[in-house]
Protein backbone atom coordinates (compact mmCIF):
# COMPACT_ATOMS: atom_id res chain seq x y z
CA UNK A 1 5.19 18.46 12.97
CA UNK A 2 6.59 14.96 13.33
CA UNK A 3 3.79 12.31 13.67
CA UNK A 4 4.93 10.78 17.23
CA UNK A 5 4.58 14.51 18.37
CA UNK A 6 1.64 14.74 16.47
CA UNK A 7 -0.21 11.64 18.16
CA UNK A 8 1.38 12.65 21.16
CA UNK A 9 -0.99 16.00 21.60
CA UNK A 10 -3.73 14.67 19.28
CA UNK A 11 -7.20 13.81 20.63
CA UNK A 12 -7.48 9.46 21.16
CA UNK A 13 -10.48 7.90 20.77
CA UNK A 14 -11.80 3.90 19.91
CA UNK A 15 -12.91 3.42 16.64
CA UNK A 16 -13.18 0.68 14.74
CA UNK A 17 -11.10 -0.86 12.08
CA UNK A 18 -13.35 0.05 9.16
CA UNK A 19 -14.10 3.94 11.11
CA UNK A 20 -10.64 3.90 10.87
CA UNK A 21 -10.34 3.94 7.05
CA UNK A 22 -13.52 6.07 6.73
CA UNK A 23 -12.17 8.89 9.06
CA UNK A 24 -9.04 8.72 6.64
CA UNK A 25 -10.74 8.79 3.59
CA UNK A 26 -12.94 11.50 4.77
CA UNK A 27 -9.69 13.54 6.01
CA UNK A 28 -7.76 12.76 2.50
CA UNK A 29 -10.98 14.42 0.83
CA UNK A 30 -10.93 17.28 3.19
CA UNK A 31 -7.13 17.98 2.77
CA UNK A 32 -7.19 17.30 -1.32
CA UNK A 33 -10.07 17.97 -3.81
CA UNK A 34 -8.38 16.16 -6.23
CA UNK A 35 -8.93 12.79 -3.91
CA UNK A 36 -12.09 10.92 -4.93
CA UNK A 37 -13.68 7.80 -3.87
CA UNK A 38 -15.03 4.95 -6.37
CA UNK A 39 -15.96 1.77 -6.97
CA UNK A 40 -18.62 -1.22 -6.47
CA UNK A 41 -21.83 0.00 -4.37
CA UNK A 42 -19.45 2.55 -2.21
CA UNK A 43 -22.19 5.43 -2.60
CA UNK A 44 -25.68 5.16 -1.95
CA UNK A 45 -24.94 1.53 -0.32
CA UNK A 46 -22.27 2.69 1.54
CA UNK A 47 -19.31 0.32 0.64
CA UNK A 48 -20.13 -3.71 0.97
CA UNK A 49 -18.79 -3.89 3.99
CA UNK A 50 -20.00 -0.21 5.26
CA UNK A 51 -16.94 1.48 4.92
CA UNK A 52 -17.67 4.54 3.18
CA UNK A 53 -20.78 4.54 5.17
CA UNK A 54 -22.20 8.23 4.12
CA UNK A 55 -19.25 9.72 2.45
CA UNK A 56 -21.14 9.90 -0.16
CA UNK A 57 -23.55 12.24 1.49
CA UNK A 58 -20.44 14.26 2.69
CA UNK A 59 -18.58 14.78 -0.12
CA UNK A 60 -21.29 14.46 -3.02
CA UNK A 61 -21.68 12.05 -5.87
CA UNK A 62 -19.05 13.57 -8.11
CA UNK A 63 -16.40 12.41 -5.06
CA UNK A 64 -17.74 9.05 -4.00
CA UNK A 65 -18.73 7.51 -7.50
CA UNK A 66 -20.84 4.52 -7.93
CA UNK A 67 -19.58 1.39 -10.26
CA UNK A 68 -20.90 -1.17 -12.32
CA UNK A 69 -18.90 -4.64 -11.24
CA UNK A 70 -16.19 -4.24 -14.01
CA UNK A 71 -12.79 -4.72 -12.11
CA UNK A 72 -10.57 -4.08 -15.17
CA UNK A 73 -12.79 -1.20 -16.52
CA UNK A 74 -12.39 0.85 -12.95
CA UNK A 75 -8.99 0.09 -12.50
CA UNK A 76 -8.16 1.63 -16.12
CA UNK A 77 -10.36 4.51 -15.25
CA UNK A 78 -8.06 4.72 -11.94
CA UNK A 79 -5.18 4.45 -13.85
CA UNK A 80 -6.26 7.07 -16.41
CA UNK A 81 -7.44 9.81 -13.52
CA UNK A 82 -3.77 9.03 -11.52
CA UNK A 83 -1.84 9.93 -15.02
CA UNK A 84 -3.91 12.93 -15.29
CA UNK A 85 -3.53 14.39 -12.00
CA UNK A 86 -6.36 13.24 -9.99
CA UNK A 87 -5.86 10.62 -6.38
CA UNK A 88 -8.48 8.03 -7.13
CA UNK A 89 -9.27 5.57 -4.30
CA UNK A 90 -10.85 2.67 -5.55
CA UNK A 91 -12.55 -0.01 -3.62
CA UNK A 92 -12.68 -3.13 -5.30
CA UNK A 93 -15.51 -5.35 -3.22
CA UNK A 94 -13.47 -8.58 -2.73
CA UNK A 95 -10.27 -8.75 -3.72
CA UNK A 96 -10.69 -11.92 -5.37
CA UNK A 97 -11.82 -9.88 -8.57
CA UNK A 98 -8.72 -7.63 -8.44
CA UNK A 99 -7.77 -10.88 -10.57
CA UNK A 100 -9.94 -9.30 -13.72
CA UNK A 101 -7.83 -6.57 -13.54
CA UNK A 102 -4.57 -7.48 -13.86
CA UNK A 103 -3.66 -5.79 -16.52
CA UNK A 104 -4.10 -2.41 -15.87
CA UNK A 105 -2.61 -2.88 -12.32
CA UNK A 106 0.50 -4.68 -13.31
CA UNK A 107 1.00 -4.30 -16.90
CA UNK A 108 0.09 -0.03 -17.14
CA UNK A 109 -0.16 1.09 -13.11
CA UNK A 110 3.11 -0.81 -11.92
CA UNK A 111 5.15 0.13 -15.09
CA UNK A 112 4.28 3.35 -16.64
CA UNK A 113 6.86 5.01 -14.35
CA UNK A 114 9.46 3.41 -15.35
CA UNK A 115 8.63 2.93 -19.06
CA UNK A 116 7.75 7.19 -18.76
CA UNK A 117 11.52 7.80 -17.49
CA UNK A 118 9.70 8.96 -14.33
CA UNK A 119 7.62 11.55 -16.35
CA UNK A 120 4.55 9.98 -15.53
CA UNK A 121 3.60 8.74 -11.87
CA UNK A 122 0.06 6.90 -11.29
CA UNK A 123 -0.74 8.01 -7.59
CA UNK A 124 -3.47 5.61 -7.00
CA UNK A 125 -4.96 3.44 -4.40
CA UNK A 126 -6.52 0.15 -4.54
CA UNK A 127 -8.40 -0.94 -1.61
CA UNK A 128 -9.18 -4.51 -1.42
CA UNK A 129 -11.38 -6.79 1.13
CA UNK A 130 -10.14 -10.00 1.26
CA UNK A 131 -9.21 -13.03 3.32
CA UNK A 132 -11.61 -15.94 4.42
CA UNK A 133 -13.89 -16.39 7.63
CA UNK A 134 -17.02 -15.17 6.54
CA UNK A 135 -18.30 -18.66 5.08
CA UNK A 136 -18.10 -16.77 1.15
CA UNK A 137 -16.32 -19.98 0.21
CA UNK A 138 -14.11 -19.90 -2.49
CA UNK A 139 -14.24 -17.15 -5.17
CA UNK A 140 -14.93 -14.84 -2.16
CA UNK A 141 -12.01 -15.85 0.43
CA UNK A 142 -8.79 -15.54 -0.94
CA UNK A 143 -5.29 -14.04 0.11
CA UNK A 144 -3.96 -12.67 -2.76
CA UNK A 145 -1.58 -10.22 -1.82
CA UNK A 146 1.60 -12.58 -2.85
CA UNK A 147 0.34 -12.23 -6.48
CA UNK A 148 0.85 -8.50 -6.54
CA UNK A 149 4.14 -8.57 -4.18
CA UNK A 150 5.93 -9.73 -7.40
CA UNK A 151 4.73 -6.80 -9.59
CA UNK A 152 7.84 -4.30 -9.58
CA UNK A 153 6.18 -0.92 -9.42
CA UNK A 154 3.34 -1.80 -7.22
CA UNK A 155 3.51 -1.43 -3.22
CA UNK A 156 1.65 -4.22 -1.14
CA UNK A 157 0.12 -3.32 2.60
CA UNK A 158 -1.82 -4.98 4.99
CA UNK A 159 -2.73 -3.08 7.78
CA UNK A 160 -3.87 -5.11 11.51
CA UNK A 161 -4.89 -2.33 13.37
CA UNK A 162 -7.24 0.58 12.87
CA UNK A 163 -4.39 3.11 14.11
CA UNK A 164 -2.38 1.27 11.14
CA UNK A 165 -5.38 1.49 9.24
CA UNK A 166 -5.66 4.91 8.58
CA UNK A 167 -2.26 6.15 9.17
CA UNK A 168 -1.24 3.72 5.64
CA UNK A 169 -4.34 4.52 3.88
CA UNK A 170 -3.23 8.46 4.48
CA UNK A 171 0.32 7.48 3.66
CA UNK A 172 -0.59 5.37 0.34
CA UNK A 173 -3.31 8.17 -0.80
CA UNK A 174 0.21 10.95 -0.49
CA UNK A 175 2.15 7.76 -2.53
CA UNK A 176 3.39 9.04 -5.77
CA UNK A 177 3.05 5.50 -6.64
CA UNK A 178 0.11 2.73 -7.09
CA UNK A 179 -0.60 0.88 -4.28
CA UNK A 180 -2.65 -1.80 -3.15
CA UNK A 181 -4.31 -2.05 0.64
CA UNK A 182 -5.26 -5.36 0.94
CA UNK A 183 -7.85 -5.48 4.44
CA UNK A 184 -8.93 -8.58 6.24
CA UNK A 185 -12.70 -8.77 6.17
CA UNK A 186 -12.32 -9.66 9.63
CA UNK A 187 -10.90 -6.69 11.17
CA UNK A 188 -13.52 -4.20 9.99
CA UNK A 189 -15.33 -4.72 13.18
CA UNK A 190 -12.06 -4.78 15.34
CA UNK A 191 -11.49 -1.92 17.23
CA UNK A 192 -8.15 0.66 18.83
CA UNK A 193 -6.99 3.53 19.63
CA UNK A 194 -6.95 6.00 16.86
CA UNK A 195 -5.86 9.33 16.83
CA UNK A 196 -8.14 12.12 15.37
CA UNK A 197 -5.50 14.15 13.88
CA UNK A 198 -4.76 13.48 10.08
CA UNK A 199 -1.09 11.43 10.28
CA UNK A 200 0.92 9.03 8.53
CA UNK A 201 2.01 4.96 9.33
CA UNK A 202 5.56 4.94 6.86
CA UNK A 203 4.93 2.40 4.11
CA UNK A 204 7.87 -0.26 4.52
CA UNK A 205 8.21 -0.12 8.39
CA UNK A 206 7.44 -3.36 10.44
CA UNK A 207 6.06 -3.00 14.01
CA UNK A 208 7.57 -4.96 16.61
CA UNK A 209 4.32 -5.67 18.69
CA UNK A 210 6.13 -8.14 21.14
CA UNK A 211 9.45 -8.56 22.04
CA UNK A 212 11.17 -12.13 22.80
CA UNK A 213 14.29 -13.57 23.14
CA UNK A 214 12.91 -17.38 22.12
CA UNK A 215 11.97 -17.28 18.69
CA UNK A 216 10.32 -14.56 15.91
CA UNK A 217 6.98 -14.68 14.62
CA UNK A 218 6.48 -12.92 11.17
CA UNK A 219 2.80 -12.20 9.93
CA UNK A 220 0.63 -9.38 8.73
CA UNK A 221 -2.52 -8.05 8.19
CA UNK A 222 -4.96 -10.39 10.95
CA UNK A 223 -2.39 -13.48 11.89
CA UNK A 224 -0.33 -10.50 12.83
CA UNK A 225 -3.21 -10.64 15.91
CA UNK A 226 -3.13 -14.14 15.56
CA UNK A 227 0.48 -14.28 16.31
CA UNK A 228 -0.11 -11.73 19.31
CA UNK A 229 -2.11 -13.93 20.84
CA UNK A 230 -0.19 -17.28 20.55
CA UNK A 231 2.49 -14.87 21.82
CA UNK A 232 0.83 -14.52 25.32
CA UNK A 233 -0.09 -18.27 25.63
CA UNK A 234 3.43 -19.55 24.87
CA UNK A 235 4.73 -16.68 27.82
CA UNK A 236 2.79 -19.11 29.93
CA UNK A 237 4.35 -22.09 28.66
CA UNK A 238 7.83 -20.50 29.57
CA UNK A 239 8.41 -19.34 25.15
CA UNK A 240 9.05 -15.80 24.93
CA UNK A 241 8.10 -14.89 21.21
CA UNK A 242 8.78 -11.88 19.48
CA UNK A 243 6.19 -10.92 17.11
CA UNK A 244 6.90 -9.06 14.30
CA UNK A 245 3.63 -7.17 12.09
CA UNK A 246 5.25 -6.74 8.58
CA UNK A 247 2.47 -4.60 8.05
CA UNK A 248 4.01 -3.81 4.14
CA UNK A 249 5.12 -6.91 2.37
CA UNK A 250 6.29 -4.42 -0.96
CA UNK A 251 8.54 -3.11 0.31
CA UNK A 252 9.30 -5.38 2.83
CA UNK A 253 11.24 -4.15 6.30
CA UNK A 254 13.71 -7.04 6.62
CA UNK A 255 16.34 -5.36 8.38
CA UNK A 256 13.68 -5.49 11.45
CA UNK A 257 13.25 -9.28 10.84
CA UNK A 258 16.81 -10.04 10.43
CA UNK A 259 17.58 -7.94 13.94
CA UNK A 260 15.07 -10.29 15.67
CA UNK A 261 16.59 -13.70 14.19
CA UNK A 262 19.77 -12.29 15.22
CA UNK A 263 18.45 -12.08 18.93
CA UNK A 264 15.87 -14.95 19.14
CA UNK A 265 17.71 -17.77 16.37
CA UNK A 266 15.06 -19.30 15.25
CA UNK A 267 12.01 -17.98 12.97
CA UNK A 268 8.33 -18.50 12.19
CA UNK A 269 6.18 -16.84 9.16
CA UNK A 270 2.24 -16.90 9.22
CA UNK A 271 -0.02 -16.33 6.23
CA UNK A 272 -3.13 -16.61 5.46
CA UNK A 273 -2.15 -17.10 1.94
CA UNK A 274 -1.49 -20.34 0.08
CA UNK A 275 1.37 -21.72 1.45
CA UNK A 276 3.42 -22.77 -1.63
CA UNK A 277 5.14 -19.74 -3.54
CA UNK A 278 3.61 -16.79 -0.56
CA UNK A 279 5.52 -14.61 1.52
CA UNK A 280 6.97 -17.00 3.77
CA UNK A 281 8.98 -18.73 0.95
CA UNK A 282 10.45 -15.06 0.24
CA UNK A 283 11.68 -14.53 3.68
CA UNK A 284 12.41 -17.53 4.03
CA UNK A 285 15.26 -17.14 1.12
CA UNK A 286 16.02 -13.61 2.07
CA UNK A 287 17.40 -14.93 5.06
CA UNK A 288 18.66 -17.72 3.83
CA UNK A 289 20.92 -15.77 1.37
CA UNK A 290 21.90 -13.01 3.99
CA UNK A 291 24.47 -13.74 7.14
CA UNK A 292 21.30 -14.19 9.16
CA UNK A 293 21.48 -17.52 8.09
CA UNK A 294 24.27 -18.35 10.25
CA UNK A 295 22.36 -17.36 13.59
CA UNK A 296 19.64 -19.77 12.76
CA UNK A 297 19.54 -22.83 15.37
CA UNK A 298 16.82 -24.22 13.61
CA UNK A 299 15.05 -25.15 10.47
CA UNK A 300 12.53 -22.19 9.48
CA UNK A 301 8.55 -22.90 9.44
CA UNK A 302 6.64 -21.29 7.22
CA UNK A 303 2.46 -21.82 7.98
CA UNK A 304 0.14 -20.53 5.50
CA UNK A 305 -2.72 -21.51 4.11
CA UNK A 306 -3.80 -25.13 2.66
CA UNK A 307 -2.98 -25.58 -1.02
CA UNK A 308 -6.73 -25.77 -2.05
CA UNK A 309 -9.58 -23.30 -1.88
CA UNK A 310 -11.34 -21.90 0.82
CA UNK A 311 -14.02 -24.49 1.53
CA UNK A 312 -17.70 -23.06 2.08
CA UNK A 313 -18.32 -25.74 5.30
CA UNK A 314 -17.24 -23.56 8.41
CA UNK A 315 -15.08 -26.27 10.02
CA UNK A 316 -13.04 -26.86 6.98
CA UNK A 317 -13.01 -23.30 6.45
CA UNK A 318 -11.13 -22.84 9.46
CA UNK A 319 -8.88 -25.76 8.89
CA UNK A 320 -7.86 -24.18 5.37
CA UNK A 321 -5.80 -21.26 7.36
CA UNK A 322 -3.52 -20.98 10.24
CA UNK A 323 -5.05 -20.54 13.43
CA UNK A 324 -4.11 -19.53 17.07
CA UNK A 325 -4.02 -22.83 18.09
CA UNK A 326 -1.68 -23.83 14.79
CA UNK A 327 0.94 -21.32 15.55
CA UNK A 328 1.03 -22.04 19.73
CA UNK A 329 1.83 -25.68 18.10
CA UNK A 330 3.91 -24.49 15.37
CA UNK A 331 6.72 -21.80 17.96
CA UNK A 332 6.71 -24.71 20.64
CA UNK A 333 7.63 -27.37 18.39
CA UNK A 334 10.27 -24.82 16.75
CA UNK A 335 11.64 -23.92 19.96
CA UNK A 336 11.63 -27.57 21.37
CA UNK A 337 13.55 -29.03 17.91
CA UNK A 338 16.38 -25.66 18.78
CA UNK A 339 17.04 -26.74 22.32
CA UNK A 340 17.72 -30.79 20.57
């Protein structure tokens, strides 16, 4: 049954952004027995951030697996269940320490596809808390979902919504492929509609969540909400702003950004990431290199993050990323240099 048909008749209720991913998980284990959940404290503790909650009452201790904190030792273990058949989820606690492992992510998970002749596929998940406004300063903060957008072989989400949530999570666990969920700490507690039925978000597929004729907004993940909501304040100010939720930035949907630059002419990115080398600078080129280039009526602006860690003080926390204030700034001063 196609999935719009499939949301269309399926029960809709409000759950939050972290039930979201639970309910999916839960579903994923249901469906599959070779699905399994492990990682840092997501048994008995319940995920650090709650997320598994009692899956591991539901599904036993042989499903949802208890850790000790070695990033590079679970994400081989991953890596060797995914080669062998099995659908490992693992939940790494912050994503900061995805970092330690590296090198079974993008030297054996990412390539051993191609290096097999496509005789070997690693279907494996990697989901990964991350992002900063929780005051966990600067080994705990980070946005490093750029790092693994370069990695041929891996594929890079970031989810806003808790529809989006678990409809990616379901689609990356089915993934013949690795792939990496990178979720905003922020948005656990968020909350949408979610439909109860088991169906799929396609990986690679941007949502339009506004439409405008003034300029585009590009983001994911939370300044995807961020952008939303600058949206609706520049309306006021007469700036209609489309708003564009990459949702995957590996691979990336930029036939739906370059149709919006087309219409609107001018374009924004927001990231929570450093600035320098992120996401913006590659869509930035891609349309730079592509016709698109020739609708522009304006300089692009890319805002991401400060180039410097996340600071443990609050206020400078909050100053170290875009904000909703930053990006009504950012489209109005875009728009008003277009109209020059």
């Amino acid at each position: 049954m196609p999935s719009d048909t499939l949301e269309a008749v399926s029960e809709i209720r409000e759950l939050s952004y972290a039930e979201a991913v639970r309910e999916a998980l839960a579903q994923a284990m249901e469906a599959d027995e070779r699905v399994f959940l492990f990682g840092e404290d997501v048994g008995v503790y319940g995920g650090a951030f709650g997320v598994s909650g009692d899956l591991v009452h539901r599904f036993g201790k042989e499903r949802v697996i208890d850790t000790p904190i070695s990033e590079l030792g679970i994400a081989g273990a991953a890596v060797g269940a995914a080669i062998t058949g099995m659908r490992p989820v693992l939940e790494i606690q912050f994503s900061d320490f995805v970092t330690l492992a590296m090198e079974q992510l993008v030297n054996q998970a990412a390539k051993i596809r191609f290096m097999f002749g496509g005789k070997a596929s690693v279907p494996m998940v990697v989901r990964l808390p991350g992002g900063s406004g929780t005051g966990a300063a600067a080994q705990h903060s980070q946005s490093l979902e750029a790092w693994f957008a370069h990695v041929p072989g891996l594929k890079v989400l970031q989810p806003s919504t808790p529809h989006d949530a678990k409809g990616m999570l379901l689609a990356a666990i089915d993934d013949p492929n690795p792939v990496l969920i990178f979720e905003h700490k922020l948005l656990y507690k968020t909350k949408g509609h979610v439909p109860a039925e088991a169906y799929r978000v396609p990986i690679g597929k941007a949502a339009i969540r506004r439409e405008g004729t003034d300029l585009t907004i590009v983001g994911s993940s939370i300044m995807a909400l961020k952008a939303e909501a600058a949206a609706e304040r520049l309306a006021s100010e007469g700036i209609s702003a489309e708003v564009i939720d990459l949702r995957s930035i590996r691979p990336i949907d930029f036939t739906t950004i370059a149709e919006s630059v087309r219409k609107t002419h001018r374009l924004l990115v927001v990231y929570e990431g450093v600035k320098t080398m992120g996401i913006g600078a590659e869509i930035s080129a891609m349309i730079a290199e592509s016709e698109v280039f020739d609708f522009l009526d304006a300089p692009i602006i890319r805002l991401g993050g400060a180039d410097a860690p996340i600071p443990y003080n609050p206020v400078l926390e909050k100053a170290a990323v875009p904000q909703e204030d930053d990006i009504v700034t950012a489209a109005t001063n875009l728009v008003r240099r277009g109209e020059a």
